[in-house]
Protein backbone atom coordinates (compact mmCIF):
# COMPACT_ATOMS: atom_id res chain seq x y z
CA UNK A 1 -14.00 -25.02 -43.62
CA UNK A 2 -12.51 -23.86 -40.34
CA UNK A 3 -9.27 -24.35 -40.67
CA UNK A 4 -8.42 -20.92 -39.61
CA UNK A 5 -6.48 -19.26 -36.14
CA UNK A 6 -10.06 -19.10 -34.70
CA UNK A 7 -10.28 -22.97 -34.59
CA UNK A 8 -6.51 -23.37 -33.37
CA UNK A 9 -6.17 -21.17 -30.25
CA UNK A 10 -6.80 -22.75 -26.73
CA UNK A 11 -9.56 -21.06 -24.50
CA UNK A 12 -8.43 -18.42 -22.64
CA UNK A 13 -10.04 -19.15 -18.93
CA UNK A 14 -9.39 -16.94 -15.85
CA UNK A 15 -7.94 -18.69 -13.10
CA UNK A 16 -9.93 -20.24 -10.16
CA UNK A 17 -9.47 -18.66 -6.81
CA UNK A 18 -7.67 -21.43 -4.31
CA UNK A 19 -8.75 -22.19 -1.03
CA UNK A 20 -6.32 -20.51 1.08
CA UNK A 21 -6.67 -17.32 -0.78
CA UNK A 22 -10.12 -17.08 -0.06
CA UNK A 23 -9.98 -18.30 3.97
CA UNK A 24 -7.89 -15.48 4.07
CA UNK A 25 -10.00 -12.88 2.45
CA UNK A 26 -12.47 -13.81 5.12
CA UNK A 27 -9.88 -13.34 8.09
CA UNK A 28 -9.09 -10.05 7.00
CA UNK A 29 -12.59 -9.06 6.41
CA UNK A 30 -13.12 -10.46 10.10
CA UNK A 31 -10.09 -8.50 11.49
CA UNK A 32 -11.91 -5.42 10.02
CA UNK A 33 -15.43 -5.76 11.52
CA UNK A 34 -13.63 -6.64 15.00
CA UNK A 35 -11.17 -3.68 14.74
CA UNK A 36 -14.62 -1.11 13.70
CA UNK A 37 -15.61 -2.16 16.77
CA UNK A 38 -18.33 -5.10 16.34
CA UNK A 39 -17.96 -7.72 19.40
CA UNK A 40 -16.07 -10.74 18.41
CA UNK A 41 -18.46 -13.23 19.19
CA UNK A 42 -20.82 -12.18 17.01
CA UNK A 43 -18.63 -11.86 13.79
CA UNK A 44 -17.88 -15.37 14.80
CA UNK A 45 -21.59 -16.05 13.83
CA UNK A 46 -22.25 -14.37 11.18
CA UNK A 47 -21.84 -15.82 7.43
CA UNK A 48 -18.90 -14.35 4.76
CA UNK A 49 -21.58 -13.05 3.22
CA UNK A 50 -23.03 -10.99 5.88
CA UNK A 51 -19.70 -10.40 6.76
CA UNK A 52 -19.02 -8.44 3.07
CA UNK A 53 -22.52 -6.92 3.31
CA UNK A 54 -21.44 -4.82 6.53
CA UNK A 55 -18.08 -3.62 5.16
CA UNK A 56 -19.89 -1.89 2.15
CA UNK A 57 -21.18 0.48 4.48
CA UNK A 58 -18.89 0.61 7.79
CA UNK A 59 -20.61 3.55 8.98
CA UNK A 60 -23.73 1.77 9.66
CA UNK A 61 -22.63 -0.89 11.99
CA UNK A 62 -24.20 -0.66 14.99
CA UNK A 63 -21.97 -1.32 18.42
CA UNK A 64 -23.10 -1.88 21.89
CA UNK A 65 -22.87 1.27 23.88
CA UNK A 66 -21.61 -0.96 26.85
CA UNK A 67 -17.73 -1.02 25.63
């Protein structure tokens, strides 16, 4: 019982994301919201995930009108 190709392969896993990769996702993603026109100091603030959330929909970013 089981002695098959089913029981001998190794598990095919996806590989993990490192830590750099991702620190730089989130720079870029910053870069954006700066360069749309959103102040610096408050992308500093906000989380990655808000961060993501606003680039789904760039349109609807609201910017100070005193720029």
């Amino acid at each position: 019982m089981g002695s098959g190709r089913t029981f001998n392969k190794a598990p095919v896993t996806r590989p993990k994301k490192s830590g750099g990769d991702r620190r730089r996702r989130d720079l870029v993603q910053k870069r954006r919201l700066i360069a749309l026109g959103m102040p610096e100091e408050l992308v500093a603030k906000m989380t990655t995930r808000e961060i993501k959330d606003h680039l789904k929909r760039p349109t609807k970013i609201k910017v100070p009108a005193a720029q």
